[in-house]
PDB file of N, CA and C in Angstrom:
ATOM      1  N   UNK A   1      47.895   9.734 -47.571  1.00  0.00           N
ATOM      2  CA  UNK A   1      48.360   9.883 -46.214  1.00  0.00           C
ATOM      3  C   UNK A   1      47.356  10.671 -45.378  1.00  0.00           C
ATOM      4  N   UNK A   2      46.838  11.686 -46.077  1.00  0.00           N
ATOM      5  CA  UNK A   2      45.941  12.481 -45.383  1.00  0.00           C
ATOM      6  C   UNK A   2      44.473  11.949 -45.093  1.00  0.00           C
ATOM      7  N   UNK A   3      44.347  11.104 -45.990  1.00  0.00           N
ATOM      8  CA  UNK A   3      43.012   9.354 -45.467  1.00  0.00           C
ATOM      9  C   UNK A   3      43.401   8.669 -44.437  1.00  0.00           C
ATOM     10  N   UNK A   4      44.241   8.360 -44.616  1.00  0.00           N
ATOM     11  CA  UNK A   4      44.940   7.564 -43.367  1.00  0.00           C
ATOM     12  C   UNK A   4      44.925   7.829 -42.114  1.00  0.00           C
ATOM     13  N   UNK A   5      45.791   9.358 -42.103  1.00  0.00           N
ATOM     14  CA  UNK A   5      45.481   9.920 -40.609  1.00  0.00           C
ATOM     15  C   UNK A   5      44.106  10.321 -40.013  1.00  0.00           C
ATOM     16  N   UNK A   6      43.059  10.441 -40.945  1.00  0.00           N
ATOM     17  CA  UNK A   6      42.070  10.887 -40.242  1.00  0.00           C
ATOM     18  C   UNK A   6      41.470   9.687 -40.305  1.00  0.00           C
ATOM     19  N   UNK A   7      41.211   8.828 -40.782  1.00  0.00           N
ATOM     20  CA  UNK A   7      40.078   7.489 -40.785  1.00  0.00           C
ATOM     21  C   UNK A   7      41.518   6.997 -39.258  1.00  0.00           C
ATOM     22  N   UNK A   8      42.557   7.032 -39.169  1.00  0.00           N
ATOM     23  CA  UNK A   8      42.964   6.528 -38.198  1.00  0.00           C
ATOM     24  C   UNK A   8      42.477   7.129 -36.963  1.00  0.00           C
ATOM     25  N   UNK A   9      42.534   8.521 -36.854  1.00  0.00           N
ATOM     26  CA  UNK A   9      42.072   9.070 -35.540  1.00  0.00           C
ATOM     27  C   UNK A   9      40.495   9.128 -35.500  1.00  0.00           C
ATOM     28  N   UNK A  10      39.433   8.784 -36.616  1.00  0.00           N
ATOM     29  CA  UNK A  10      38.154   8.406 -36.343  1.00  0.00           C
ATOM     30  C   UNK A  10      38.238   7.195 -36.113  1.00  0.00           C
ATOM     31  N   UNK A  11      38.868   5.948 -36.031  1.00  0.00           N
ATOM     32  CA  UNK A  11      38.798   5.021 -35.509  1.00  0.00           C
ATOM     33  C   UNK A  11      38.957   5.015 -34.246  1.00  0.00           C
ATOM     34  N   UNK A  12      40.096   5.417 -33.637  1.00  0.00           N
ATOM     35  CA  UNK A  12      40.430   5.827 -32.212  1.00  0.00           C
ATOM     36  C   UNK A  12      38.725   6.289 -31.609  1.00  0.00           C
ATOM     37  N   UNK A  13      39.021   7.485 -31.837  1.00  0.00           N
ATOM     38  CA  UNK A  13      37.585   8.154 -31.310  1.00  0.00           C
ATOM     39  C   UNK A  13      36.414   7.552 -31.013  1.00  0.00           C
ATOM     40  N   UNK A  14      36.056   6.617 -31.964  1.00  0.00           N
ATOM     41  CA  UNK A  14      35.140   5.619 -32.484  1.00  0.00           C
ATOM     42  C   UNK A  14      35.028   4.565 -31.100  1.00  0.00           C
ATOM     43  N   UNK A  15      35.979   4.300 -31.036  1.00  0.00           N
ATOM     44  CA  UNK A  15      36.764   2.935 -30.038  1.00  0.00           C
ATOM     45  C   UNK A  15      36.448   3.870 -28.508  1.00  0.00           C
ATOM     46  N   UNK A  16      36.783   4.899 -28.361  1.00  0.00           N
ATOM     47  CA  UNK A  16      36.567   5.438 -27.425  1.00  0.00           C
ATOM     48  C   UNK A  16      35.168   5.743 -27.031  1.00  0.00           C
ATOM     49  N   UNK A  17      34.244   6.642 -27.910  1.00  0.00           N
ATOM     50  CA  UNK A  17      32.763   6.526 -28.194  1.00  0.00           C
ATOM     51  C   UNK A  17      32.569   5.294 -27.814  1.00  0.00           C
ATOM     52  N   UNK A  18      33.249   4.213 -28.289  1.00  0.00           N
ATOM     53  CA  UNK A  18      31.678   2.630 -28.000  1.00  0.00           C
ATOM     54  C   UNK A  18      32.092   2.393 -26.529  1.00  0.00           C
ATOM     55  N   UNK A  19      33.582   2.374 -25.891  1.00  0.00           N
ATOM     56  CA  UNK A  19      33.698   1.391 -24.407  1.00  0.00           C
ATOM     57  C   UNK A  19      33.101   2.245 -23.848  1.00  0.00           C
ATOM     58  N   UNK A  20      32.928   3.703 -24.008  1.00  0.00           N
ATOM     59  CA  UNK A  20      32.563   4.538 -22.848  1.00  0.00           C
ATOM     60  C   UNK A  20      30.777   4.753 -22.909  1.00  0.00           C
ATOM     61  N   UNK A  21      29.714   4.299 -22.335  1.00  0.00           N
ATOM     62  CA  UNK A  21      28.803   4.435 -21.968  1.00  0.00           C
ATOM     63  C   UNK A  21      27.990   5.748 -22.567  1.00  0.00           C
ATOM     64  N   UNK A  22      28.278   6.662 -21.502  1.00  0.00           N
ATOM     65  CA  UNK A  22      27.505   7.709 -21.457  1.00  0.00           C
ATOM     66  C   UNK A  22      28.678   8.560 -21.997  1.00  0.00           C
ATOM     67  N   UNK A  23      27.628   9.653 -22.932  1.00  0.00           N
ATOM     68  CA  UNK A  23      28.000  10.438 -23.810  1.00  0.00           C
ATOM     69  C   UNK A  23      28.544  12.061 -23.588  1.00  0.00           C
ATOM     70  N   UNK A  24      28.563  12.336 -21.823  1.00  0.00           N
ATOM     71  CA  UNK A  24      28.609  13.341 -21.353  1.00  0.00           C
ATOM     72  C   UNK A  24      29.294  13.994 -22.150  1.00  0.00           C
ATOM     73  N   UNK A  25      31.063  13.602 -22.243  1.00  0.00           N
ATOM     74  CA  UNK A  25      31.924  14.664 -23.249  1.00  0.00           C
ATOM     75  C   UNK A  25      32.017  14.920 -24.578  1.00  0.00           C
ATOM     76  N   UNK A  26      30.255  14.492 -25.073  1.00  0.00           N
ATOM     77  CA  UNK A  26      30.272  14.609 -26.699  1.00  0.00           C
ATOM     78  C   UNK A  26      31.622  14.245 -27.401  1.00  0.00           C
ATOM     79  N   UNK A  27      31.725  12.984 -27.316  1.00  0.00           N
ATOM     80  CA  UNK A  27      33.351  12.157 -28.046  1.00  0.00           C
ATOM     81  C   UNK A  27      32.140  11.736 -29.020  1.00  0.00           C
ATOM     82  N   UNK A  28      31.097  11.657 -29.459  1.00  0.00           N
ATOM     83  CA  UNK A  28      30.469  11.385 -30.740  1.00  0.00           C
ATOM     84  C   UNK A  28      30.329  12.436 -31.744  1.00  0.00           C
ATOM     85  N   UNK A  29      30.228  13.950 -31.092  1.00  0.00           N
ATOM     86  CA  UNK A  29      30.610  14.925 -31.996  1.00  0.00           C
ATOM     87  C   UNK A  29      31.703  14.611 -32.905  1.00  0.00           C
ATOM     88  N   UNK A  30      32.745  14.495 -31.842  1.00  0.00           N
ATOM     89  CA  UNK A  30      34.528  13.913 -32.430  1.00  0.00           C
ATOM     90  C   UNK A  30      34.349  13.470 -33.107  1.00  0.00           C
ATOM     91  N   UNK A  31      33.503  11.863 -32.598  1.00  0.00           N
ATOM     92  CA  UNK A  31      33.499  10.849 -34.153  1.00  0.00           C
ATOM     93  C   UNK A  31      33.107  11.325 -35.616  1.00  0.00           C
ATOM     94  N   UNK A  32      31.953  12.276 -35.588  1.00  0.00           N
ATOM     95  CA  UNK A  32      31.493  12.677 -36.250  1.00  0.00           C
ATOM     96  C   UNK A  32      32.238  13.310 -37.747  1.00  0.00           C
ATOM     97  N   UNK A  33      33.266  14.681 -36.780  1.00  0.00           N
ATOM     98  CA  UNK A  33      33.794  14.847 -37.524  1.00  0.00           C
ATOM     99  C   UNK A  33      34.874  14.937 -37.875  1.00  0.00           C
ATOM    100  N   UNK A  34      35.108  13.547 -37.351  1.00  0.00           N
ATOM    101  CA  UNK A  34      36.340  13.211 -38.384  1.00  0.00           C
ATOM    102  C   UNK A  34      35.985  12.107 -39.323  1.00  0.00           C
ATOM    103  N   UNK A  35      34.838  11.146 -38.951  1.00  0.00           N
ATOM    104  CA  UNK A  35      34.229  10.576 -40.149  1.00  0.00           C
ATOM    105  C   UNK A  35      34.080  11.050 -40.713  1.00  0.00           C
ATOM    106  N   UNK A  36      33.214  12.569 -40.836  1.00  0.00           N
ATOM    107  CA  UNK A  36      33.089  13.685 -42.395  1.00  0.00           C
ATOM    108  C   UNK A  36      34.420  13.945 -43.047  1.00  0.00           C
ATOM    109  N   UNK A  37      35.454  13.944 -42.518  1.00  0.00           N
ATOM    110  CA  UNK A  37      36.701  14.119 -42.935  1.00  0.00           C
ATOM    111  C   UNK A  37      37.387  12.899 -43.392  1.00  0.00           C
ATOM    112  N   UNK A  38      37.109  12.062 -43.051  1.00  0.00           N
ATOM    113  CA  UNK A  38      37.591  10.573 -43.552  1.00  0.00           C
ATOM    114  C   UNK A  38      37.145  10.666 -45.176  1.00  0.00           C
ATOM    115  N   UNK A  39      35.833  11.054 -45.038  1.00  0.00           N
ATOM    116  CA  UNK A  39      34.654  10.699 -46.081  1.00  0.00           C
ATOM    117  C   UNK A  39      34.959  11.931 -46.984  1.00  0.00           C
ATOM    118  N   UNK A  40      35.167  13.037 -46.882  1.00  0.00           N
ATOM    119  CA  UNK A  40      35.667  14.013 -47.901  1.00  0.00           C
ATOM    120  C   UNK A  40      36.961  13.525 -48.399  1.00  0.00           C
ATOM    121  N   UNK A  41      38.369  13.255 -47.674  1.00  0.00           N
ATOM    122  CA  UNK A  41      38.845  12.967 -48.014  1.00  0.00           C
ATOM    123  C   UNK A  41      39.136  11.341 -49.386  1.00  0.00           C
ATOM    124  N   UNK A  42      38.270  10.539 -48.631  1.00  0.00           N
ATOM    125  CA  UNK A  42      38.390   8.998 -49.796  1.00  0.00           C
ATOM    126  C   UNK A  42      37.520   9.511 -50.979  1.00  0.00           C
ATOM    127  N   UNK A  43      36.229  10.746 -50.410  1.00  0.00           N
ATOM    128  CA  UNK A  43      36.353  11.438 -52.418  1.00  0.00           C
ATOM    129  C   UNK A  43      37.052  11.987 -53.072  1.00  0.00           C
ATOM    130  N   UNK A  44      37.931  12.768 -52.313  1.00  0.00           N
ATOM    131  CA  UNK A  44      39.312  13.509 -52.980  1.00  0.00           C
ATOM    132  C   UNK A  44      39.814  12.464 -53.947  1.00  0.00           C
ATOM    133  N   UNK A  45      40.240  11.236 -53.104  1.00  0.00           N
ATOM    134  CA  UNK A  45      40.984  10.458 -53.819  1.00  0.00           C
ATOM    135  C   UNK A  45      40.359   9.550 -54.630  1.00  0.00           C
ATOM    136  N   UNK A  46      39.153   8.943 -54.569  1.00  0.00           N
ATOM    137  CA  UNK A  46      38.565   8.729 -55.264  1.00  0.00           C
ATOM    138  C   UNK A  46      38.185   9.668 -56.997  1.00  0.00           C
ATOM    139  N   UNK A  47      38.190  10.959 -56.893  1.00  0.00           N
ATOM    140  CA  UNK A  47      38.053  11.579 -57.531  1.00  0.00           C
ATOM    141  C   UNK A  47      39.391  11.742 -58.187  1.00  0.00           C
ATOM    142  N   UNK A  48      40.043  12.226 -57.672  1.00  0.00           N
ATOM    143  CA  UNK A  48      41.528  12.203 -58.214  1.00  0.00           C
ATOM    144  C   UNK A  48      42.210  11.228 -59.131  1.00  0.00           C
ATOM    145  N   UNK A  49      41.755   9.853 -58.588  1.00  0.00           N
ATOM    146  CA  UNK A  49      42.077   8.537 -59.395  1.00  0.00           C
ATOM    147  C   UNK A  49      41.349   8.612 -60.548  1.00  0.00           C
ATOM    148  N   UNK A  50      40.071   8.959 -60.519  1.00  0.00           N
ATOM    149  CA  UNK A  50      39.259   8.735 -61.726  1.00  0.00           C
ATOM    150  C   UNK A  50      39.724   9.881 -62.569  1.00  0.00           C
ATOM    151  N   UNK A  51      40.460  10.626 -62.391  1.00  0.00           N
ATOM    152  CA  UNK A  51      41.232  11.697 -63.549  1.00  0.00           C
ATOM    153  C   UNK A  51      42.190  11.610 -63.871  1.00  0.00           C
ATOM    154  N   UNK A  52      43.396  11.128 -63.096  1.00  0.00           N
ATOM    155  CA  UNK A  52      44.632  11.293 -63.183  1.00  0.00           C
ATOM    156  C   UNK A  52      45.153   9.565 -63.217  1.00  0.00           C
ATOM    157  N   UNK A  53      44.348   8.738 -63.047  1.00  0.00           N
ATOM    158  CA  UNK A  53      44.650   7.161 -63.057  1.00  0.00           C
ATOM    159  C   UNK A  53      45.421   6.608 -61.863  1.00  0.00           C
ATOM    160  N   UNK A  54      46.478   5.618 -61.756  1.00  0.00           N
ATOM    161  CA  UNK A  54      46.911   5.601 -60.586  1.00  0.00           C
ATOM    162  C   UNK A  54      48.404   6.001 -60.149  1.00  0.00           C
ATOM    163  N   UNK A  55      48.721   7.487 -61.399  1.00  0.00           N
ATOM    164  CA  UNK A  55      50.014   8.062 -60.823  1.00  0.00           C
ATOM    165  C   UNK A  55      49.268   8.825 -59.788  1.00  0.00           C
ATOM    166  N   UNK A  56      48.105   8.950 -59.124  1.00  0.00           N
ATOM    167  CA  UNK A  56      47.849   9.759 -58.354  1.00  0.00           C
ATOM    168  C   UNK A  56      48.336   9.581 -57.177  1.00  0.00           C
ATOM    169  N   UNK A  57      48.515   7.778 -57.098  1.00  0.00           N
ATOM    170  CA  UNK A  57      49.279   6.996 -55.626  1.00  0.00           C
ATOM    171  C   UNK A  57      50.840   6.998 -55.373  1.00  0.00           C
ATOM    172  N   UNK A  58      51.365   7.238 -56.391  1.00  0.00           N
ATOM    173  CA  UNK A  58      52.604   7.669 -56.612  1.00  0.00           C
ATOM    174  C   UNK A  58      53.282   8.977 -56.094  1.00  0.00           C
ATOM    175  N   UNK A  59      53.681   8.874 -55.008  1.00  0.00           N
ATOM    176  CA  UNK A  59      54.368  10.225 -54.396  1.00  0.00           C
ATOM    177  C   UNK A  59      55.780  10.551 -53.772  1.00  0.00           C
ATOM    178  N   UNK A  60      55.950  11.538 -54.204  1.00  0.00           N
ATOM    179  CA  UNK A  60      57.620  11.995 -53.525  1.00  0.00           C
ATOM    180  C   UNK A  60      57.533  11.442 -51.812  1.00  0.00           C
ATOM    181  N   UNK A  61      58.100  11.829 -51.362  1.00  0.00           N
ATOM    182  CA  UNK A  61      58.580  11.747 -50.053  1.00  0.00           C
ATOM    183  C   UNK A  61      57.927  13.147 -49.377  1.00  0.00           C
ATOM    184  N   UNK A  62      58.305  13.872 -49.862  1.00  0.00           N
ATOM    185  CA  UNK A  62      58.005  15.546 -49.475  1.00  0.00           C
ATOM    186  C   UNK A  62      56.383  15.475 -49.886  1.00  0.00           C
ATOM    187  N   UNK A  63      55.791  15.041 -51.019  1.00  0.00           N
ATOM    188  CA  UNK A  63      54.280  14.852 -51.197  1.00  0.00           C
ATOM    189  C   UNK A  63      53.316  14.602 -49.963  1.00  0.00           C
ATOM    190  N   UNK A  64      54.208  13.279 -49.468  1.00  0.00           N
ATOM    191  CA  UNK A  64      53.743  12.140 -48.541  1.00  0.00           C
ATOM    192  C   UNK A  64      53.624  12.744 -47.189  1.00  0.00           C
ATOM    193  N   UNK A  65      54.985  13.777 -47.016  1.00  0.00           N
ATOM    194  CA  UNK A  65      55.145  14.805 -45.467  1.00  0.00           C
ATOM    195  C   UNK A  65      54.260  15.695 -45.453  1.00  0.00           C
ATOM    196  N   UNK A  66      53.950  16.825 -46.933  1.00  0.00           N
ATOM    197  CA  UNK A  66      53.159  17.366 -46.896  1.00  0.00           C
ATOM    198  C   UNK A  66      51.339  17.334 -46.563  1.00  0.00           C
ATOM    199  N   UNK A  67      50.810  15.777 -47.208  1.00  0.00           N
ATOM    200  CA  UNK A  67      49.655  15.126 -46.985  1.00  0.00           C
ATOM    201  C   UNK A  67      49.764  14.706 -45.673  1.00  0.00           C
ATOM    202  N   UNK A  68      50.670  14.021 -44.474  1.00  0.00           N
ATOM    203  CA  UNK A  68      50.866  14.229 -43.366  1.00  0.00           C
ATOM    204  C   UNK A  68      50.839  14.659 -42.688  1.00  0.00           C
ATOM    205  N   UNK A  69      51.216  15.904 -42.738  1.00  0.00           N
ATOM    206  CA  UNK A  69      50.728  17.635 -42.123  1.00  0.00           C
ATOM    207  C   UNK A  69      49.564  17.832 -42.408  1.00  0.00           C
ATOM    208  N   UNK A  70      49.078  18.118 -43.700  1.00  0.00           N
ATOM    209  CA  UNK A  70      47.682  18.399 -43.567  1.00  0.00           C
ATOM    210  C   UNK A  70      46.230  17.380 -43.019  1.00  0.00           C
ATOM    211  N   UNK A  71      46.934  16.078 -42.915  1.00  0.00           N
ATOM    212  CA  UNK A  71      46.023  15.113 -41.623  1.00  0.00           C
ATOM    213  C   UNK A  71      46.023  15.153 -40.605  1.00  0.00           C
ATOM    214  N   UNK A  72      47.146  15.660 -40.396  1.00  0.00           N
ATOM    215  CA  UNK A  72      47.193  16.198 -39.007  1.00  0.00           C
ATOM    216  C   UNK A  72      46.668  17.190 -37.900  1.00  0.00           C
ATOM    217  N   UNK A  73      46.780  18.329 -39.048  1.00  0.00           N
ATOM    218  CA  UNK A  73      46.044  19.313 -39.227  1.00  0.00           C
ATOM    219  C   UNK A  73      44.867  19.487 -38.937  1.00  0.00           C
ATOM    220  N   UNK A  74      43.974  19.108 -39.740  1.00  0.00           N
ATOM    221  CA  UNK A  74      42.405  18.375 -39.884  1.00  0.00           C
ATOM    222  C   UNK A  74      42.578  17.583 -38.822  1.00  0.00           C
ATOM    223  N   UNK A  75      42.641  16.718 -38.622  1.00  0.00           N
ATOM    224  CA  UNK A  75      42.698  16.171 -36.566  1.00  0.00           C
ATOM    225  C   UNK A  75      42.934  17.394 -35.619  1.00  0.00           C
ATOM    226  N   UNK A  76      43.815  18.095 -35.870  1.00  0.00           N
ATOM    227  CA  UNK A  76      43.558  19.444 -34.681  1.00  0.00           C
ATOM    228  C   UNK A  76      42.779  20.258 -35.184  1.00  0.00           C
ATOM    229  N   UNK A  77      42.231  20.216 -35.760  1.00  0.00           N
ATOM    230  CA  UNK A  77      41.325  21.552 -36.384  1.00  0.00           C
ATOM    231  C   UNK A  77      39.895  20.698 -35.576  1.00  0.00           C
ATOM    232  N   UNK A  78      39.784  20.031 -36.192  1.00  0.00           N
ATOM    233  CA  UNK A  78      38.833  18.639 -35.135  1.00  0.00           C
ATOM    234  C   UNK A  78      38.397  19.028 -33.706  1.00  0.00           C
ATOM    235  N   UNK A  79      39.659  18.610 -33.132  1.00  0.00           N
ATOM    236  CA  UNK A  79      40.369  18.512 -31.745  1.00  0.00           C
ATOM    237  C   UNK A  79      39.717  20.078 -31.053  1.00  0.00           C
ATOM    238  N   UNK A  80      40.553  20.966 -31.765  1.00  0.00           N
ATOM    239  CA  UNK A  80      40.371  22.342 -31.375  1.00  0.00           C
ATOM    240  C   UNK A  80      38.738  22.780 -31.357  1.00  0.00           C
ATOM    241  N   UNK A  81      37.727  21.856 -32.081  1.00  0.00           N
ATOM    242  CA  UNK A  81      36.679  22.722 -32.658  1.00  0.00           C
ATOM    243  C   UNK A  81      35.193  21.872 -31.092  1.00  0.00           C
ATOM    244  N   UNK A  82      36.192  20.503 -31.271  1.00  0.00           N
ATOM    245  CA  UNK A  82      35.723  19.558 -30.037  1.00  0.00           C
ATOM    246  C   UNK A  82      35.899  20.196 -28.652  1.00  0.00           C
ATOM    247  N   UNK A  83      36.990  20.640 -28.337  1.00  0.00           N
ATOM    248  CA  UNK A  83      37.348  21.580 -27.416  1.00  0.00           C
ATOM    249  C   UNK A  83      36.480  22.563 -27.042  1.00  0.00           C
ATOM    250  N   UNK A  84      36.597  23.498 -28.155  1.00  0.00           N
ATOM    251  CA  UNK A  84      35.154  24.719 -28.255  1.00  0.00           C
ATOM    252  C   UNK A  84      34.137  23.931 -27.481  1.00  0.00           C
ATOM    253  N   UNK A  85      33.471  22.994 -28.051  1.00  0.00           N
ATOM    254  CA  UNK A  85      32.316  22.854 -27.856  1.00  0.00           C
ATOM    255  C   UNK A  85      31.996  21.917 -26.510  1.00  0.00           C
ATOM    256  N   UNK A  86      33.090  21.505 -26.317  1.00  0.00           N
ATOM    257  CA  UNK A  86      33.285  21.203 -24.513  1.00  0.00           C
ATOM    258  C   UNK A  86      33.183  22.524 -23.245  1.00  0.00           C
ATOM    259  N   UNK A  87      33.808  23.480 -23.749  1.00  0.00           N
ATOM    260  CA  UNK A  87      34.294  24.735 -23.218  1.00  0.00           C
ATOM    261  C   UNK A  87      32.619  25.520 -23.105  1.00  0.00           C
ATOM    262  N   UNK A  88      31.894  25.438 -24.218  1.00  0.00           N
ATOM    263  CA  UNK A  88      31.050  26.606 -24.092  1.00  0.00           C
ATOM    264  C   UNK A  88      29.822  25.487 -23.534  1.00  0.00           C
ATOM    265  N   UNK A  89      29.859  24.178 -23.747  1.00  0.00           N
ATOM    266  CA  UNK A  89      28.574  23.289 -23.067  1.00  0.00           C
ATOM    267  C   UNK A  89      29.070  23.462 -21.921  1.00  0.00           C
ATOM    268  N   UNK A  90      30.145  22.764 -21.195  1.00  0.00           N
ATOM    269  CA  UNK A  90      30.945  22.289 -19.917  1.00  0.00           C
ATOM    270  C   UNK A  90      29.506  21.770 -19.604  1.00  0.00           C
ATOM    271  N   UNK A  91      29.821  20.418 -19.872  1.00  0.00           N
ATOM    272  CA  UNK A  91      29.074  18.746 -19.321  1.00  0.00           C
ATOM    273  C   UNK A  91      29.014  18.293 -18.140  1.00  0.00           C
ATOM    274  N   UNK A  92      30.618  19.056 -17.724  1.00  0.00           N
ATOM    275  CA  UNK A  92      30.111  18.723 -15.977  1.00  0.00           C
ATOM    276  C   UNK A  92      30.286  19.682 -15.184  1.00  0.00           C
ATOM    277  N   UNK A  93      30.013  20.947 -15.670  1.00  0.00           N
ATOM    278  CA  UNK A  93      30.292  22.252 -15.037  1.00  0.00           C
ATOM    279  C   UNK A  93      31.172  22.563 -13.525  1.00  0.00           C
ATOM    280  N   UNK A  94      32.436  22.114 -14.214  1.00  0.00           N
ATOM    281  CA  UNK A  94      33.475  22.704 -13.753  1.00  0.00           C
ATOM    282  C   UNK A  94      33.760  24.195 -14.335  1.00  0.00           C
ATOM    283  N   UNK A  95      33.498  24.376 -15.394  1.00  0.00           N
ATOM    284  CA  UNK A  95      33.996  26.165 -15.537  1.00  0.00           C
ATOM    285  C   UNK A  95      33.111  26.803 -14.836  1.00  0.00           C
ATOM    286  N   UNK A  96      32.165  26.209 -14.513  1.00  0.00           N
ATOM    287  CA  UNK A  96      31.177  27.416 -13.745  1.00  0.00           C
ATOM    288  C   UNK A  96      31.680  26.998 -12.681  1.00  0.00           C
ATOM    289  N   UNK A  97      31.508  26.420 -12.221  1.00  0.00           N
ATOM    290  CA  UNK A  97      31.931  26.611 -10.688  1.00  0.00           C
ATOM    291  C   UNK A  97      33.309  27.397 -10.323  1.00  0.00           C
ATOM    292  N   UNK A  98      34.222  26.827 -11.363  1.00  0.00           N
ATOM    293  CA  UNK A  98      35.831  28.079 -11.403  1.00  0.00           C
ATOM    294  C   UNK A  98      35.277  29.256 -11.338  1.00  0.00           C
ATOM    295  N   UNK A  99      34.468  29.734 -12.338  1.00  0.00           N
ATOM    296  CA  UNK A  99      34.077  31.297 -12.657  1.00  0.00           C
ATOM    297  C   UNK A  99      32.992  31.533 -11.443  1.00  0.00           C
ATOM    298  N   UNK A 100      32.186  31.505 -10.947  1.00  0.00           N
ATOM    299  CA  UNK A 100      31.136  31.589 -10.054  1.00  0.00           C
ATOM    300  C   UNK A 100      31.090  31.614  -8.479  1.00  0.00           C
ATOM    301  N   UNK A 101      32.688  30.942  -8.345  1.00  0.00           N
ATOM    302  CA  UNK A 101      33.499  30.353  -6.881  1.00  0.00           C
ATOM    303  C   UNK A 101      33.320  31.857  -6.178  1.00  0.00           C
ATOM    304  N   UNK A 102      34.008  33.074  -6.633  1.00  0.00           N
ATOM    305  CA  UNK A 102      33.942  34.154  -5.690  1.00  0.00           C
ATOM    306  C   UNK A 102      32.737  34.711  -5.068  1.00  0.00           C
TER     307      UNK A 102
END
């Protein structure tokens, strides 16, 4: 579940990155990393399978909520870190002009 949600929201991102042209709001950072997170994650499970066989795909309900949350998670941790780095570039310097106005 926790593959899922993030290869889902690097797809999004992805989709967004290609229609949009120019790269002003670093949405390729985004892509970035949540592809690294896609990609850590399918070794988790990759790894996991190759130890544990395929009760590893086998999960409670509560397993499935819990791996849910933590994709989620990792998308705002993402989100939040994309943010940062909008905030301290500002691409089209609107915070300066807020801060600088007086």
């Amino acid at each position: 579940m926790t593959l899922l949600v993030t290869c889902l929201a690097a797809e999004a991102a992805t989709v967004v990155w290609y229609v949009r042209r120019e790269d002003d709001m670093r949405i390729g950072t985004l892509c970035l990393m949540l592809w690294g997170a896609s990609i850590m994650w399918l070794a988790d499970a990759v790894f996991a399978y190759l130890r544990e066989g395929s009760s590893v795909f086998v999960q409670e309900i509560s397993q499935m909520a819990n791996d849910a949350f933590l994709g989620f998670s990792a998308v705002a941790l993402a989100l939040v870190i994309w943010l940062a780095i909008l905030l301290v570039s500002d691409p089209r310097g609107r915070s300066r002009k807020k801060l600088y106005k007086g």
